[in-house]
Structure formats: structure tokens, C-alpha cells
Protein backbone atom coordinates (compact mmCIF):
# COMPACT_ATOMS: atom_id res chain seq x y z
CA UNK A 1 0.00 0.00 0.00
CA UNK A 2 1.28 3.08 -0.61
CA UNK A 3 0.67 5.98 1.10
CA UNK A 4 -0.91 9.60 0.58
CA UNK A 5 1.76 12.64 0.28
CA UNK A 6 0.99 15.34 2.21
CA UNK A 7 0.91 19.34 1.30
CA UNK A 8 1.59 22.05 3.85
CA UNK A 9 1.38 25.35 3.32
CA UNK A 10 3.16 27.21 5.98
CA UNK A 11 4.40 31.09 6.23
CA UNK A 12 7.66 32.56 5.40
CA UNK A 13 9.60 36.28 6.18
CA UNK A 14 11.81 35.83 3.24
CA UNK A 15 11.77 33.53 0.09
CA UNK A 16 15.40 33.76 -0.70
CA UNK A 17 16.11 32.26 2.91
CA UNK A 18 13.30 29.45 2.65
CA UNK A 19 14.90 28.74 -0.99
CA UNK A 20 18.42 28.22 0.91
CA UNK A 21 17.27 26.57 3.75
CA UNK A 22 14.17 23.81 1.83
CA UNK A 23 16.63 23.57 -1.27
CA UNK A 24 20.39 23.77 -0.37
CA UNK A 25 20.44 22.38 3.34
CA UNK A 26 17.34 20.21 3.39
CA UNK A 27 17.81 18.96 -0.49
CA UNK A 28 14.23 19.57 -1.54
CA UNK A 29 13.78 19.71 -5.43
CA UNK A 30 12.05 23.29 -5.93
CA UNK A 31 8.82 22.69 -8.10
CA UNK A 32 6.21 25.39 -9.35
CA UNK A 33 6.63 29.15 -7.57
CA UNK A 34 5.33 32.84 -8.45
CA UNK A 35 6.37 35.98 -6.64
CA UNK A 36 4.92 35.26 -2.97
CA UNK A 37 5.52 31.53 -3.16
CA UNK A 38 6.99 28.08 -3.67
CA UNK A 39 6.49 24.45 -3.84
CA UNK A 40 9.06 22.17 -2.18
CA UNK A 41 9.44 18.36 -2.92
CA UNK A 42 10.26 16.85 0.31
CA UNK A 43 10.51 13.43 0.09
CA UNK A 44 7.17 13.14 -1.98
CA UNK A 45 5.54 15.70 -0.23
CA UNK A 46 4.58 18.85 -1.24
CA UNK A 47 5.70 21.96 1.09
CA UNK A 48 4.73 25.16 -0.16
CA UNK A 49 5.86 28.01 1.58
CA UNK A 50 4.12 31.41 1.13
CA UNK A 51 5.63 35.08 1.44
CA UNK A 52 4.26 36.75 4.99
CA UNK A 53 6.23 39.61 5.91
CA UNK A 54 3.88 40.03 8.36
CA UNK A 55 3.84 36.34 10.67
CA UNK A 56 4.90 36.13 13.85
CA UNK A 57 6.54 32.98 15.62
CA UNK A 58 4.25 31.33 18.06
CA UNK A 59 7.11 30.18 20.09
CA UNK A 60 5.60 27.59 22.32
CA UNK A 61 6.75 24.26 23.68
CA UNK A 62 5.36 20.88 25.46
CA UNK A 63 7.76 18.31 27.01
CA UNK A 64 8.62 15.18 26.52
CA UNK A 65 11.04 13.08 27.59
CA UNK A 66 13.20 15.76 29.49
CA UNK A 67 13.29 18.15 26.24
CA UNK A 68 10.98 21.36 25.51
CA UNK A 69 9.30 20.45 21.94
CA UNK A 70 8.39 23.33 20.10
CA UNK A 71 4.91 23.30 18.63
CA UNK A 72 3.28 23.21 16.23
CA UNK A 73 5.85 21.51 13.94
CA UNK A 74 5.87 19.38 10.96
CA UNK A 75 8.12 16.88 9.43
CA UNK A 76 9.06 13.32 8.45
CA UNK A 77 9.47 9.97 9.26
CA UNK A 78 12.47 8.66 7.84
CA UNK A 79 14.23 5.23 7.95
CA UNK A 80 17.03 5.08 10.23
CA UNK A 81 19.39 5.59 7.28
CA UNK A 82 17.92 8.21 5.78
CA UNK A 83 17.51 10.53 9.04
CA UNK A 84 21.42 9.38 9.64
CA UNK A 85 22.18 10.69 6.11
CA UNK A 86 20.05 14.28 6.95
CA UNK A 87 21.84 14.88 10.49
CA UNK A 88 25.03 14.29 9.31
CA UNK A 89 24.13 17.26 6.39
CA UNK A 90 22.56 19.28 8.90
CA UNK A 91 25.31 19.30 11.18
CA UNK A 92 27.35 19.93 8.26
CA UNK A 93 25.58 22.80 6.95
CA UNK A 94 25.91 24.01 10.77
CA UNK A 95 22.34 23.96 11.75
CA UNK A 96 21.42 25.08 14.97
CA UNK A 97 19.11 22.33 16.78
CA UNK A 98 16.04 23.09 19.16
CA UNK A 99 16.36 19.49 20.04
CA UNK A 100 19.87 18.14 18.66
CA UNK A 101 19.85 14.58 16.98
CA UNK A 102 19.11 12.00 19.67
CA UNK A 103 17.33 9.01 21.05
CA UNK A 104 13.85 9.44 22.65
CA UNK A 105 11.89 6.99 24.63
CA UNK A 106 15.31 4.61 24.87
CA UNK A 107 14.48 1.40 25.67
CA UNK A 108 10.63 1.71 25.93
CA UNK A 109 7.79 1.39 23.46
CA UNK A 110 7.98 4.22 21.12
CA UNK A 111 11.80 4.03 20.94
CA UNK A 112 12.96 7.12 17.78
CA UNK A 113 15.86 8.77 16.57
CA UNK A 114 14.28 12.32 16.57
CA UNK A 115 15.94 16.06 15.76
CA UNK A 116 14.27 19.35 15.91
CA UNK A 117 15.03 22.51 14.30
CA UNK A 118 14.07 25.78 12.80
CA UNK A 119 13.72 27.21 9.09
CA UNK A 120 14.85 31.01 8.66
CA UNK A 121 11.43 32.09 9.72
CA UNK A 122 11.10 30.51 12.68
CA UNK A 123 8.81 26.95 11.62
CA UNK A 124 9.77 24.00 13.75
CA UNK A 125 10.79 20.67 11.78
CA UNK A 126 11.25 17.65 13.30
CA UNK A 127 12.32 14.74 11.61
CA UNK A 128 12.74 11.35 13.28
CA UNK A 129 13.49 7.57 12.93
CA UNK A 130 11.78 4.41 14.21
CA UNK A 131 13.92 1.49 14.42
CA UNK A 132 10.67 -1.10 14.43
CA UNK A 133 8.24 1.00 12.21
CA UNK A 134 5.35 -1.03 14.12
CA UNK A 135 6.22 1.22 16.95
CA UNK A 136 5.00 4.23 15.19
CA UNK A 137 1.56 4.07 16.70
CA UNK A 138 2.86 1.21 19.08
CA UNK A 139 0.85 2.10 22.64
């Protein structure tokens, strides 16, 4: 079964920075775009972020696990090789991390590789790993 991609529209300050950010640090093929907007391909899924000069960061966090997780946020699941592959270029690229690439839930059900950070704007992304992709929605 394959599954449904997802689109997000989200706002931006500055589409120069969002093209640097979604196309030369995250790798995200750049698709359609006009003057107050573009379409990312992450992974399959289309991102499209829209010109806002005007939006304000909701800076606001829950925890879990001992960290402060900003929300709302959006992201990916990846396989434990591919979020390996995106650390190592985000730590590369000098990213600053919210949540720096680590293990959450070790040892219990739920058990993810999991990273947090923010795009130019101030949008939370987290991306994380499952080792046992039954854990997902494992209760």
C-alpha cells in the first residue's frame, strides 16, 4: 500500500532564505513558484511556503522526555538511514538544533531517533526515525 503525500502550506519572512534553507540544506527539489511563493518536494511531499512579511513565531513548547518540543511543527518519518544521512548534512551545513539529533523513549515502546530545528522564519521541523516502524503508533 502506498501511502498519501501530504501538502503544507506554511508562512515565510523571506523567500530567498526558505529557498536556501528547503533547497540547499534540506535537499528539496524546488517545483512550481510565483512571486509570494513556492512548492518544495520533500521526500514526496509537497511543502509550499508562502511570502508573509507580516507572521509572527508562536514560540511555544510541550515536554517530553526531558526536552521542551516546540509546537506546532511538521516533518518526516524517515528510515534510520535516511535521518542518519540528513543529520550528518545538517550538522554539516551548521544547523542550529532546538532538540539536537538523539534518542527518545530509549528502551521503551515508542523508541525514535528524533531532531528538531528551525527554518529562517522561525517553523519547527522535526524529523525522526523508528527502528521497528510497528512502533509508530505502538501504545
Amino acid at each position: 500500500m502506498s501511502l498519501p503525500r501530504f501538502h503544507h502550506a506554511f508562512p515565510v519572512h523571506d523567500l530567498a532564505a526558505a529557498r536556501q534553507f528547503y533547497g540547499e540544506i534540506l535537499g528539496c527539489p524546488e517545483g512550481r513558484s510565483a512571486d509570494d511563493w513556492v512548492d518544495f518536494n520533500l521526500h514526496g511531499h509537497q511543502l509550499v511556503a508562502h511570502l508573509d512579511t507580516n507572521s509572527k513565531a508562536r514560540p511555544m513548547t510541550n515536554p517530553v522526555d526531558g526536552h521542551d518540543v516546540p509546537v506546532p511543527h511538521f516533518g518526516l518519518l524517515l528510515t534510520p538511514e535516511v535521518w542518519q544521512l540528513l543529520a550528518e548534512r545538517l550538522v554539516d551545513a551548521a544547523c542550529e538544533f532546538v532538540i539536537e539529533p538523539t534518542v527518545r523513549f530509549q528502551g521503551e515502546v515508542g523508541e525514535q531517533h528524533t531532531m528538531f530545528l528551525l527554518d529562517p522564519s522561525g517553523n519547527a521541523l522535526e524529523f525522526k526515525a523508528f527502528a521497528d516502524d510497528d512502533q509508530v503508533f505502538a501504545r
